[in-house]
Protein backbone atom coordinates (compact mmCIF):
# COMPACT_ATOMS: atom_id res chain seq x y z
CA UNK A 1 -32.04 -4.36 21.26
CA UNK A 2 -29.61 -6.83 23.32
CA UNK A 3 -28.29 -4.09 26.00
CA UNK A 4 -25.44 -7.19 26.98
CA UNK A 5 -24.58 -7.40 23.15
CA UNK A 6 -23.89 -4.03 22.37
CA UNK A 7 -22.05 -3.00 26.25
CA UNK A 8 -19.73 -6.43 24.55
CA UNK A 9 -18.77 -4.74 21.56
CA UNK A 10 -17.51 -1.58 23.17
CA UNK A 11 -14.98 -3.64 25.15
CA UNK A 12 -11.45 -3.63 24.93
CA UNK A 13 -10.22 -7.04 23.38
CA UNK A 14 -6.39 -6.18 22.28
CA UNK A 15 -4.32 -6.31 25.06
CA UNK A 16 -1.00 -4.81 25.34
CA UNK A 17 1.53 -7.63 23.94
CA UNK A 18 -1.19 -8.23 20.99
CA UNK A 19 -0.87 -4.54 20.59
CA UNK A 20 2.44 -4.16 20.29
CA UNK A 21 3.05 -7.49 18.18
CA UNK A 22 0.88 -5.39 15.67
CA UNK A 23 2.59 -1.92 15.91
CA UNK A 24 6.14 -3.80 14.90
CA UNK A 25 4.31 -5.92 12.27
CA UNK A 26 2.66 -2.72 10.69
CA UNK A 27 6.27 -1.11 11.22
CA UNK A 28 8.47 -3.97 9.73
CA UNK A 29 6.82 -3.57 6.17
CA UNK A 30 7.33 0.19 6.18
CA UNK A 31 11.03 -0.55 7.34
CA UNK A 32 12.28 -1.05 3.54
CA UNK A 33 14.01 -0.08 0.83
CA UNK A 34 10.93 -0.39 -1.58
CA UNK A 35 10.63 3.00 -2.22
CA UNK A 36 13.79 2.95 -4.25
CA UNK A 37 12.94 -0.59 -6.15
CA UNK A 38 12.73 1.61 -9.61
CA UNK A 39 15.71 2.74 -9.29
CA UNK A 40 17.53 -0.46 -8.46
CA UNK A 41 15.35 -1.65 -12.08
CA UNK A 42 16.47 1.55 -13.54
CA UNK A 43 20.33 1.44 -12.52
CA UNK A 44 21.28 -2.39 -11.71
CA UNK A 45 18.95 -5.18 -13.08
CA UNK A 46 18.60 -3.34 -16.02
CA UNK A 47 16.34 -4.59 -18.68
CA UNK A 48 15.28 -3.05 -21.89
CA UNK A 49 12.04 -0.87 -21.32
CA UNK A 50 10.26 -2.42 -24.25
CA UNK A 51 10.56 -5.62 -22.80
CA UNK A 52 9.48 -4.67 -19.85
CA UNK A 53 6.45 -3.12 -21.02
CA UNK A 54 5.10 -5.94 -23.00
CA UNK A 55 6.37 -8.41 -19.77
CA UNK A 56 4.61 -5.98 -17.62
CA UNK A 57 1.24 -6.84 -19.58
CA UNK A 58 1.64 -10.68 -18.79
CA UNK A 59 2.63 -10.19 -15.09
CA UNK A 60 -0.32 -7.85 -14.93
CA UNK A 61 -2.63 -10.86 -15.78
CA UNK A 62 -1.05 -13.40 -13.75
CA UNK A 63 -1.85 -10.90 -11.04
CA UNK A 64 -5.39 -10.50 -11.61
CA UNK A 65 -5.55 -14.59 -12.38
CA UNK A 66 -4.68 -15.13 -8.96
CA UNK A 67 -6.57 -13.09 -7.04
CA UNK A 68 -9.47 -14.95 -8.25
CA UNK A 69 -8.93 -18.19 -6.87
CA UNK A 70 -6.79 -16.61 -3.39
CA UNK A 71 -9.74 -14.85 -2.19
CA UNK A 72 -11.78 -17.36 -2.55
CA UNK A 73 -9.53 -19.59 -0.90
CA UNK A 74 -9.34 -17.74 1.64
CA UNK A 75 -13.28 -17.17 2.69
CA UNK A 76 -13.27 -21.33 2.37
CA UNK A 77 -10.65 -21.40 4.97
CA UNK A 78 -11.49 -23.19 7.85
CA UNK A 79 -9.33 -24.15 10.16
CA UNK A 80 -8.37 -24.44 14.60
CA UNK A 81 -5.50 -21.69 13.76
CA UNK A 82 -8.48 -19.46 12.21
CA UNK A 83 -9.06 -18.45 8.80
CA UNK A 84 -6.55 -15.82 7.97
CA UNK A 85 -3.68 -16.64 10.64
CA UNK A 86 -2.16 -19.76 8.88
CA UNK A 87 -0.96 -17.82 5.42
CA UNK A 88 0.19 -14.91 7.69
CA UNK A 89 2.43 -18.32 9.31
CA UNK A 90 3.26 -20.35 6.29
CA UNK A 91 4.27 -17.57 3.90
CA UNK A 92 6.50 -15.40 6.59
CA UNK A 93 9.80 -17.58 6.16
CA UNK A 94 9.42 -18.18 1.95
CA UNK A 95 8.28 -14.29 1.42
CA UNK A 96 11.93 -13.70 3.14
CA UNK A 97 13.75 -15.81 0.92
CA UNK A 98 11.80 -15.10 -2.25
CA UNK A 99 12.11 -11.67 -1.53
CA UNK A 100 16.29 -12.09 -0.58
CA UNK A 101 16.37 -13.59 -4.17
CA UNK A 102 14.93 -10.45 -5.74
CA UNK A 103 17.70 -8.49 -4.28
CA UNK A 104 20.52 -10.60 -5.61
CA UNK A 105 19.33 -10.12 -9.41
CA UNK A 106 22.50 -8.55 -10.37
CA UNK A 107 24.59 -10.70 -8.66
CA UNK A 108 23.58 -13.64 -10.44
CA UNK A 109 23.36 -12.26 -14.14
CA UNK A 110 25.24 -9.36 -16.01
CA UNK A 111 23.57 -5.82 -16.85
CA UNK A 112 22.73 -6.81 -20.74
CA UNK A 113 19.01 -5.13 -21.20
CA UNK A 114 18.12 -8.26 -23.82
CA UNK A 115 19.69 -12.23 -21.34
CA UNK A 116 16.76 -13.92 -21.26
CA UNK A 117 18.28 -15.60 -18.73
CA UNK A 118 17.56 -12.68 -16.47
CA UNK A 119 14.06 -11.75 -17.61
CA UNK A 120 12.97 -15.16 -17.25
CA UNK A 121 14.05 -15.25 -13.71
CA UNK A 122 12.89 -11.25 -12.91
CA UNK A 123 9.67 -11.86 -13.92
CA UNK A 124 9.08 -15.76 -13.10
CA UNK A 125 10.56 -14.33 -9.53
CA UNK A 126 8.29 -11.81 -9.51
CA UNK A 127 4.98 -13.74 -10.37
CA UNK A 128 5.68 -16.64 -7.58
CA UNK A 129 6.16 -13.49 -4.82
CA UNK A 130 3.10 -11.87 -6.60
CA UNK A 131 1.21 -15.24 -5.43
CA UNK A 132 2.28 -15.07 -2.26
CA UNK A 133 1.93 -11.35 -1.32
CA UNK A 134 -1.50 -11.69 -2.62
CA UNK A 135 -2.55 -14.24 -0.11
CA UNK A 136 -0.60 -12.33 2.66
CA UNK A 137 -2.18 -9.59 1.74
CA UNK A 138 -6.09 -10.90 1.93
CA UNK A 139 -4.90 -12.88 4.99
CA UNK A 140 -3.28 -9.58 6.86
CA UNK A 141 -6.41 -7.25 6.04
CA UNK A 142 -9.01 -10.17 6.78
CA UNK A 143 -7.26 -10.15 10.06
CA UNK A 144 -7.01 -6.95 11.39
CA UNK A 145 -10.61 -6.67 10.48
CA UNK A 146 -11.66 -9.95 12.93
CA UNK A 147 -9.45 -8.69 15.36
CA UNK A 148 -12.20 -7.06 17.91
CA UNK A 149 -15.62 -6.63 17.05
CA UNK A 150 -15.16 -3.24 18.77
CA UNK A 151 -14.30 -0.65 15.71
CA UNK A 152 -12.47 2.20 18.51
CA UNK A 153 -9.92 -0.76 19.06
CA UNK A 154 -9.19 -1.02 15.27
CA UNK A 155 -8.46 3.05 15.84
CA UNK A 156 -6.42 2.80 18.46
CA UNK A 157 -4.42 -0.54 17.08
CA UNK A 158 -3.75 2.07 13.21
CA UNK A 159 -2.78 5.21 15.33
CA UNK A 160 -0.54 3.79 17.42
CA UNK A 161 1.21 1.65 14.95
CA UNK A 162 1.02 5.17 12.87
CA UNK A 163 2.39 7.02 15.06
CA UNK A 164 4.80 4.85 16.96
CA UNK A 165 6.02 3.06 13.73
CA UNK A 166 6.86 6.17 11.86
CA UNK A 167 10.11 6.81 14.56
CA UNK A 168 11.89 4.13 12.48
CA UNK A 169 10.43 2.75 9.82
CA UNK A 170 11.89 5.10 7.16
CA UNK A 171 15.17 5.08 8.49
CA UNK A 172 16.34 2.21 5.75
CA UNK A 173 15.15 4.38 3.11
CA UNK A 174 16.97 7.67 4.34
CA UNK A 175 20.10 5.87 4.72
CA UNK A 176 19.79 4.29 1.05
CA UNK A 177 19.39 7.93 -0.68
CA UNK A 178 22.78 8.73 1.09
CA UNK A 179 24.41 5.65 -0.19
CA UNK A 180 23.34 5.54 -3.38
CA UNK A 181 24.98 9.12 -3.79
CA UNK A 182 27.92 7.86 -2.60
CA UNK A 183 28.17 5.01 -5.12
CA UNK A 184 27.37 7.07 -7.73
CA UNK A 185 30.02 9.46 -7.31
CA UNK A 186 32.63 6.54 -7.69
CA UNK A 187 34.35 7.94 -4.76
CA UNK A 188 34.22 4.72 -2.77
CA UNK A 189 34.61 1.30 -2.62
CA UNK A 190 30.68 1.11 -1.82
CA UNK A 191 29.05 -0.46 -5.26
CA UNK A 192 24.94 -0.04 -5.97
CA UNK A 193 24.55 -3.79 -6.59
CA UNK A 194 26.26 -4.33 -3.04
CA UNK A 195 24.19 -1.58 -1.29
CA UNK A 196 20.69 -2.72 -2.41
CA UNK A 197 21.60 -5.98 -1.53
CA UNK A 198 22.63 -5.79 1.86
CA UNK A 199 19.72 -3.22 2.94
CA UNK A 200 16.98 -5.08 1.01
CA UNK A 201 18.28 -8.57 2.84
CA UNK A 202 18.09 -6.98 6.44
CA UNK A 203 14.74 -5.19 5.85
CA UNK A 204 13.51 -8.45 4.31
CA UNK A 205 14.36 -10.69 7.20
CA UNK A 206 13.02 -8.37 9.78
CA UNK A 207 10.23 -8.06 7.85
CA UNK A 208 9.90 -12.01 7.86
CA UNK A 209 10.14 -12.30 12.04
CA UNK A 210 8.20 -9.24 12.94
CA UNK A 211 4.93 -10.87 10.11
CA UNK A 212 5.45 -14.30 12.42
CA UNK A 213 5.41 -12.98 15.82
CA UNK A 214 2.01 -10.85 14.92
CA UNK A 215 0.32 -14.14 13.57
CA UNK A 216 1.70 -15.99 16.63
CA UNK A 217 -0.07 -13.74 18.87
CA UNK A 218 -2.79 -12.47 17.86
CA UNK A 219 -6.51 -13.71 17.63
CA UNK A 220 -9.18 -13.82 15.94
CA UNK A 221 -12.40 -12.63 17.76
CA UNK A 222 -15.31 -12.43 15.25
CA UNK A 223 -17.13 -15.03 14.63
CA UNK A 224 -17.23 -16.46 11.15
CA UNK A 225 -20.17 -18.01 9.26
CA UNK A 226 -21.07 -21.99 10.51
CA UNK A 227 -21.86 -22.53 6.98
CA UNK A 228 -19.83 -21.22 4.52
CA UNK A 229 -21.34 -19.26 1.15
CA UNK A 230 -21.23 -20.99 -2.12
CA UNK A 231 -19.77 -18.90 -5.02
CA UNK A 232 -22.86 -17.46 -6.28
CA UNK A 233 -23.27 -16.25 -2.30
CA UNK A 234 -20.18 -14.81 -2.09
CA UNK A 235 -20.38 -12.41 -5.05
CA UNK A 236 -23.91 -11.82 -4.14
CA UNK A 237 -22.45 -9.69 -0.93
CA UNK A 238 -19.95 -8.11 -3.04
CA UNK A 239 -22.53 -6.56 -5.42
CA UNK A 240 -24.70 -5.61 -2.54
CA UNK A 241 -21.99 -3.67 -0.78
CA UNK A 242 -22.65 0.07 -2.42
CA UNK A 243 -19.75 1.42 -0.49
CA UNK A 244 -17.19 -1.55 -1.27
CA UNK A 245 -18.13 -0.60 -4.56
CA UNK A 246 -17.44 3.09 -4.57
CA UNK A 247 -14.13 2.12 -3.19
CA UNK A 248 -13.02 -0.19 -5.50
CA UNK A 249 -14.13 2.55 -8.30
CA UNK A 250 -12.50 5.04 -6.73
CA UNK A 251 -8.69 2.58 -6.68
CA UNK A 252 -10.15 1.82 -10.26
CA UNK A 253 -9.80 5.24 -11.44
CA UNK A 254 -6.31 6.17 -9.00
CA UNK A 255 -4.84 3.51 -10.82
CA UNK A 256 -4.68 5.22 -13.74
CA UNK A 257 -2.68 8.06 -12.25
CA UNK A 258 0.28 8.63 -14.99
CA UNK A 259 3.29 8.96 -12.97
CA UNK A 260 7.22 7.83 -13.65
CA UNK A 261 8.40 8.56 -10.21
CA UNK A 262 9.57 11.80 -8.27
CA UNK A 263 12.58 9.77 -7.79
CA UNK A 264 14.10 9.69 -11.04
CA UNK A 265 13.41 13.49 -11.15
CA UNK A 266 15.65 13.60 -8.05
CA UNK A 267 18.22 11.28 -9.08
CA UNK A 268 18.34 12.38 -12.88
CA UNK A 269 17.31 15.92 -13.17
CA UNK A 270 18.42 17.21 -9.61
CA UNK A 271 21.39 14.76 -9.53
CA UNK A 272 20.79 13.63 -6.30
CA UNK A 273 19.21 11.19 -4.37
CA UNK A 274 19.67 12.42 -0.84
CA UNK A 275 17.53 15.24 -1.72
CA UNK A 276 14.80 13.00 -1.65
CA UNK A 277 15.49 12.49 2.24
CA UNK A 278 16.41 15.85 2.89
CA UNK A 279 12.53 16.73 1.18
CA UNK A 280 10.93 14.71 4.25
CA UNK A 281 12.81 16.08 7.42
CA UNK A 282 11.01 19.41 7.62
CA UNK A 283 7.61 17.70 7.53
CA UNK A 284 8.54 15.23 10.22
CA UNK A 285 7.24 17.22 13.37
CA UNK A 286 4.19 17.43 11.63
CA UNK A 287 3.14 14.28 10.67
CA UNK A 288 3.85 13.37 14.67
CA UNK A 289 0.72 16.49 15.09
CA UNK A 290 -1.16 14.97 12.65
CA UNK A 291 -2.12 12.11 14.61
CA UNK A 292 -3.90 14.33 17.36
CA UNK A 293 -6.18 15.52 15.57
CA UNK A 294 -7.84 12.69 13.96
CA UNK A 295 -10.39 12.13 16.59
CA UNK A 296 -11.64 15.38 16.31
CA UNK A 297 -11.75 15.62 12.93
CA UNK A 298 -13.81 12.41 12.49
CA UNK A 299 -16.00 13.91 14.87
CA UNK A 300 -16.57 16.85 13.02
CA UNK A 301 -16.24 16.30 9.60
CA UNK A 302 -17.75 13.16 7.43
CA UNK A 303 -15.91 10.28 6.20
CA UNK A 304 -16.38 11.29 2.98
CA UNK A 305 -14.91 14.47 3.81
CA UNK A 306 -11.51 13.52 5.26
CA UNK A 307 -11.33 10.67 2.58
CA UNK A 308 -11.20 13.31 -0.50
CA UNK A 309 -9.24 15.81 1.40
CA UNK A 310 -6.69 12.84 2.92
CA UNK A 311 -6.34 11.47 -0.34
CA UNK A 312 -6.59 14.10 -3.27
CA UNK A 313 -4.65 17.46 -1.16
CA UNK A 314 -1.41 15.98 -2.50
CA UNK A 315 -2.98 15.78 -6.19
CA UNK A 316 -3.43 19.61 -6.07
CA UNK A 317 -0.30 20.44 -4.71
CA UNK A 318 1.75 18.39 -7.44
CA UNK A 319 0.31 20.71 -9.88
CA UNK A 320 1.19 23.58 -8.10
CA UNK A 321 4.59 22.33 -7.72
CA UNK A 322 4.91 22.01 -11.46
CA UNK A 323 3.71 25.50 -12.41
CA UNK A 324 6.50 26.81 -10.12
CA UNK A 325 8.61 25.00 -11.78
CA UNK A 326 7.70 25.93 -14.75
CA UNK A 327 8.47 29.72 -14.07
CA UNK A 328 11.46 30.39 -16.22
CA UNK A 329 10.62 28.60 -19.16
CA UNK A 330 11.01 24.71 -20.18
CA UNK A 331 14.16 25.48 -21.00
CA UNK A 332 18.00 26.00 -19.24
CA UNK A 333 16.28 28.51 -17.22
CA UNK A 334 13.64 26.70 -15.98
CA UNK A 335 13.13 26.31 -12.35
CA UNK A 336 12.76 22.86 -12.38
CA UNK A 337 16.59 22.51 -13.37
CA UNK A 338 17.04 24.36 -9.76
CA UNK A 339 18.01 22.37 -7.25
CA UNK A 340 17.37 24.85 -4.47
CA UNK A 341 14.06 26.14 -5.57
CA UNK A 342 12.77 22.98 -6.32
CA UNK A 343 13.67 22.04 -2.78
CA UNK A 344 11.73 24.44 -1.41
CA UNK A 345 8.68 23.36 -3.95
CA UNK A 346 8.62 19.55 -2.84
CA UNK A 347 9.30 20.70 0.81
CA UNK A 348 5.60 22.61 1.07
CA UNK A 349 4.24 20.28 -0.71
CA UNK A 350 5.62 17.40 1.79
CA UNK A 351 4.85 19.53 4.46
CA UNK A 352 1.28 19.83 3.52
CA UNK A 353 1.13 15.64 3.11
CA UNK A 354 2.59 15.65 6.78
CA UNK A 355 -0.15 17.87 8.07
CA UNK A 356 -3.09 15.91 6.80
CA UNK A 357 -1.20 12.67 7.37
CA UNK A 358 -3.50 10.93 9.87
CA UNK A 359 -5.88 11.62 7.27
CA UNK A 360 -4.44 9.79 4.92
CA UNK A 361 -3.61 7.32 6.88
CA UNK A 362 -6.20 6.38 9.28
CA UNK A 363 -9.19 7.08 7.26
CA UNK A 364 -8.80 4.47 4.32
CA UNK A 365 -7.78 2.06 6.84
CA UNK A 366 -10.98 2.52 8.70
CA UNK A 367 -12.90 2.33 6.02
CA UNK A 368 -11.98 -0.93 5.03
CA UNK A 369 -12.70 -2.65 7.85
CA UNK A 370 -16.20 -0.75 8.06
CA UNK A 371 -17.09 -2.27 4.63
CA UNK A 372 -15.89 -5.83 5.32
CA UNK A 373 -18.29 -5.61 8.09
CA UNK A 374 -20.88 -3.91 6.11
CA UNK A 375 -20.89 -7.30 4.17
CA UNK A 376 -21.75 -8.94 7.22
CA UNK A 377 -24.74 -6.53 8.37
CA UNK A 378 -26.23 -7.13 5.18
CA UNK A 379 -25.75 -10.24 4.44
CA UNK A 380 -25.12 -12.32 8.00
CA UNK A 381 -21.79 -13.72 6.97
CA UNK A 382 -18.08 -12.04 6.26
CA UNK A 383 -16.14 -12.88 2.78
CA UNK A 384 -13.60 -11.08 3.55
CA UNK A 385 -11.15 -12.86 0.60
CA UNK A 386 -13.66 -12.67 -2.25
CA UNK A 387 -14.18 -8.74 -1.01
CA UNK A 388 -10.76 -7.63 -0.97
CA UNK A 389 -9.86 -10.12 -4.23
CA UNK A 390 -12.82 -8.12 -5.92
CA UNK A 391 -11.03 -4.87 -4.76
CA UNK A 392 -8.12 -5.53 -5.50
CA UNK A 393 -8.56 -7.23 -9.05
CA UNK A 394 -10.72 -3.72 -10.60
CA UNK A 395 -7.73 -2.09 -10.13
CA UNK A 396 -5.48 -4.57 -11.24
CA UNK A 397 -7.29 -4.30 -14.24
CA UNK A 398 -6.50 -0.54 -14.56
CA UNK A 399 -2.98 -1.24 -13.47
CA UNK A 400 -2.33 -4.14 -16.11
CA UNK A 401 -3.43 -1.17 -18.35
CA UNK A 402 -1.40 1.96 -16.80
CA UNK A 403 1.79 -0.08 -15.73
CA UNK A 404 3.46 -1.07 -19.57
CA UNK A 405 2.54 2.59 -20.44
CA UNK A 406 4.82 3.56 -17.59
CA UNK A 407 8.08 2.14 -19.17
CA UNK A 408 6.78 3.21 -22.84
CA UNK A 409 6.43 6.39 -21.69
CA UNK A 410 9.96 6.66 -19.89
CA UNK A 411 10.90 5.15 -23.31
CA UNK A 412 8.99 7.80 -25.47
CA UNK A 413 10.41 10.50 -23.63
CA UNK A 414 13.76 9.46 -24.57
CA UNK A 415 14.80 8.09 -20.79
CA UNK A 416 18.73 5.98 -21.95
CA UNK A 417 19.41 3.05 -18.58
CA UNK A 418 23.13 3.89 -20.74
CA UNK A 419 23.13 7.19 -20.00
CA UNK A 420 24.50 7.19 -16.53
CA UNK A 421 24.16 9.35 -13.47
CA UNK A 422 22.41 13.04 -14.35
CA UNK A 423 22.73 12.55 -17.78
CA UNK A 424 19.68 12.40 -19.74
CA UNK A 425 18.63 14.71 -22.23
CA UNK A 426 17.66 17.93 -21.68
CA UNK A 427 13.97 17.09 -23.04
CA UNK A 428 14.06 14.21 -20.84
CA UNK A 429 14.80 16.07 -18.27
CA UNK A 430 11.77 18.25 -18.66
CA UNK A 431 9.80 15.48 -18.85
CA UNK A 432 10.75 13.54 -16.26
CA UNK A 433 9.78 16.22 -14.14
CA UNK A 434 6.64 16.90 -15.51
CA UNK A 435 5.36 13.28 -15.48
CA UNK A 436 6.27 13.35 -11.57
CA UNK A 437 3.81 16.76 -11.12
CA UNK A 438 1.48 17.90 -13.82
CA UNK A 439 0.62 14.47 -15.02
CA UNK A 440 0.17 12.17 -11.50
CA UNK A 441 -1.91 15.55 -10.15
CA UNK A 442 -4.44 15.99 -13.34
CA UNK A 443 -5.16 12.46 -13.48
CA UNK A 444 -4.93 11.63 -9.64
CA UNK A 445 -7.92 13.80 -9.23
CA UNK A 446 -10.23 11.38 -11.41
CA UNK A 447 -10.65 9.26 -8.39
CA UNK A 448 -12.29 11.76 -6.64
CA UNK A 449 -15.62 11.31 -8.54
CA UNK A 450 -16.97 7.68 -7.00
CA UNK A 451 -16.01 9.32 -3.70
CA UNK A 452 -18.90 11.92 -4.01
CA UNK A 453 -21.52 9.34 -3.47
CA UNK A 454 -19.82 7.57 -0.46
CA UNK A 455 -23.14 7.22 2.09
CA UNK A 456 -22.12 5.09 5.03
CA UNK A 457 -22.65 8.33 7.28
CA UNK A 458 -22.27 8.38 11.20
CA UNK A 459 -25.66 7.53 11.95
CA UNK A 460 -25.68 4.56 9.48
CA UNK A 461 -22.12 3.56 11.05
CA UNK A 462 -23.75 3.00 14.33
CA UNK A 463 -26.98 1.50 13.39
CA UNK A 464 -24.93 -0.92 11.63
CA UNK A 465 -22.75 -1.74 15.02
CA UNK A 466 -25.48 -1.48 16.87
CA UNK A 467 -27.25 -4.67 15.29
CA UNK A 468 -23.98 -6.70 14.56
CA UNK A 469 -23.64 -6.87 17.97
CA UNK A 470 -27.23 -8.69 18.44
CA UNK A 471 -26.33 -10.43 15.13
CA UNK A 472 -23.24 -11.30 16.78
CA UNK A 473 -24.27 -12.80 20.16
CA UNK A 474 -26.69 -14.27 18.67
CA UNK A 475 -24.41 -16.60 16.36
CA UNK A 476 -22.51 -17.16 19.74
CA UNK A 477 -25.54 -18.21 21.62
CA UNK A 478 -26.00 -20.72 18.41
CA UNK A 479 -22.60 -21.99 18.25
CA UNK A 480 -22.76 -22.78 21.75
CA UNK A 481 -26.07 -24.80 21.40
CA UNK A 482 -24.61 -26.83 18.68
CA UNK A 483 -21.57 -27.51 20.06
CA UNK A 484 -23.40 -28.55 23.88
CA UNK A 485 -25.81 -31.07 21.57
CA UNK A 486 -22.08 -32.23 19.61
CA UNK A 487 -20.90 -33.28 23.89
């Protein structure tokens, strides 16, 4: 073994400015209003459910359409700016405008469920940004995995963006629970369609700067193939990569997690969206703990471990949440009508999220950058495009399947956009709430399955760093021979 190699690939690469270009990146897509975008469907754009559904089904393919051809596209890319950093570049000032356009939906058309005029442009709207996110996506993950060749700076670069991002980044979603409480109660001059433009705009543009800055500075460090795999090469690693595969299965089967949203239990059962903030501020102390544990606990436990807990704790709690609120009945006297009691329920249940957070977060992270370069072990070059496209399009698949039966199922359960604020049925109700607990947690725990059989282990982990780094100086020792002959 190459002593020189391996000592290199312990090193710190990612200095400080790199570091912190990364930790406001990571933190200006978490700074957003996205967490209420059902809502502003639900309440503002408006458009009939059916439609939806059946639009949902053709968006659904478009998406899986073009993650074909991107990821490819992407492991072809060749270029003196490297091979993920110009679509972080070019896409950072359109992604703000296409996504400023999404926000101004109902200021350019009424709230009739059935203008065509507006679904052509919701949905046309959202299959251009659907292009573009999915290149931004391959392009961002490609390139915090080619970052450093050292995996402990790829753990310190997700904790402390983690840790250090979470002190602001949900601050535009706290403060849009308030306001849209305050619009709803007519009580001010402050409208919904106003309020979801003006906080989607800002987050958008910050979102826009923060994405160019990271691509401005940083690098990438590992070294990519001199010849670049055909298409028949470039599946070949994706097949070969067992753990890859027990990922994607896993997302396969999560995708199919039946769920209409805890927030329209908030907003139409509880009658209030601020409660959905309120929920998280108990938990906050905690997921700040969370973070210093992580070493530790990927020291002691496996990776297979701390994925199933991280990922399936919150499954089990959501059922536990609905048989408490199920005490009382599914009628008037049901708990889940409760607004104080059910507090309480979604606050343990947050609080137990928080605890394992670092879990959750760290861990998947991790392990996708462990696979990508798994690919390379195995096969001597990185796809990184094709891998992720692969990824991403199995559960696509699931999602093209699960997403339409989302609005049929709002639609089946009698949900009325007419109704207005806290009035749905009383059977609605019940189901609203039980499609945000007992359904999401039954079927969430499917993914758990492909997880089992997870087997890159500690000792694999390092004899796979252990001879990338020789495969790795070795490449740099030929790259330098070829380019000396090129003089």
């Amino acid at each position: 073994m190459m002593a020189g190699a391996v000592n290199t690939e312990r090193r710190r690469y990612v200095g400080s400015r790199e570091t912190m270009s990364y930790v406001l990146f990571d933190a200006s897509k978490g700074f957003s209003i996205d967490a209420w975008k059902n809502r502003f469907f639900l309440d503002v754009v408006k458009i009939d459910l059916g439609i939806n559904a059946i639009a949902s089904i053709i968006t659904n393919i478009w998406d899986i359409i073009d993650d074909t051809f991107a990821g490819v596209l992407v492991d072809k890319t060749a270029t003196r700016w490297g091979k993920f950093r110009p679509y972080i570049l070019v896409f950072a000032v359109p992604g703000t405008i296409l996504t400023t356009l999404y926000w101004l939906t109902p200021f350019l058309f009424n709230q009739n469920q059935f203008d065509v005029g507006k679904i052509i442009y919701w949905y046309g709207l959202g299959m251009i940004t659907e292009l573009m996110t999915t290149f931004r996506n391959f392009a961002e993950t490609g390139y915090i995995s080619s970052i450093s060749p050292n995996p402990d700076d790829k753990v310190r670069l997700f904790t402390m963006a983690e840790v250090i991002s979470s002190l602001w980044e949900n601050i535009p979603e706290f403060l849009m629970g308030i306001l849209i409480d305050i619009a709803n109660s007519g009580k001010s001059a402050i409208t919904l369609k106003g309020t979801y433009m003006f906080m989607g705009t800002m987050c958008a543009v910050q979102a826009g700067i923060f994405a160019f800055v990271y691509a401005s500075l940083a690098k990438e460090r590992i070294l990519q193939a001199v010849e670049k795999p055909d298409l028949k090469g470039i599946w070949r690693t994706i097949v070969n990569n067992k753990p890859m595969l027990l990922m994607t299965l896993s997302d396969f089967l999560n995708a199919f997690k039946v769920d209409t949203g805890v927030t329209n239990y908030y907003v139409d059962v509880l009658g209030s969206a601020f409660l959905k903030d309120l929920v998280a501020i108990p938990g906050i102390p905690s997921s700040f703990i969370s973070y210093t544990y992580i070493g530790w606990a990927q020291r002691r436990f496996s990776t297979k471990s701390l994925w199933i807990f991280g990922e399936h704790n919150k499954d089990v709690m959501n059922i536990l949440v609905y048989i408490f609120g199920t005490i009382g009945g599914k009628g008037r006297h049901g708990n889940y009508l409760k607004k104080w009691p059910m507090f309480g329920a979604f606050v343990a249940k947050d609080l137990v999220y928080k605890t394992t957070l670092s879990v959750y977060k760290i861990v998947p992270k991790m392990m996708q950058t462990e696979v990508l370069d798994y690919c390379e072990w195995k096969n001597g070059y990185r796809t990184e495009g094709a891998t992720i496209a692969a990824k991403g399009i199995v559960k696509k698949i699931a999602g093209a399947i699960i997403s339409p039966l989302n609005s049929l199922l709002l639609k089946s359960i009698g949900y009325s956009l007419t109704a207005g604020h806290g009035k749905q049925s009383a059977t609605t109700k019940y189901y609203l709430f039980s499609m945000c607990t007992l359904a999401p947690g039954l079927t969430g725990l499917l993914g758990v399955i492909p997880k089992l059989f997870y087997n890159l282990n500690l000792e694999k982990r390092n004899q796979m760093y252990a001879e990338l780094a020789e495969m790795r100086a070795a490449k740099r020792c030929y790259v330098a021979e070829i380019s000396e002959e090129a003089e």
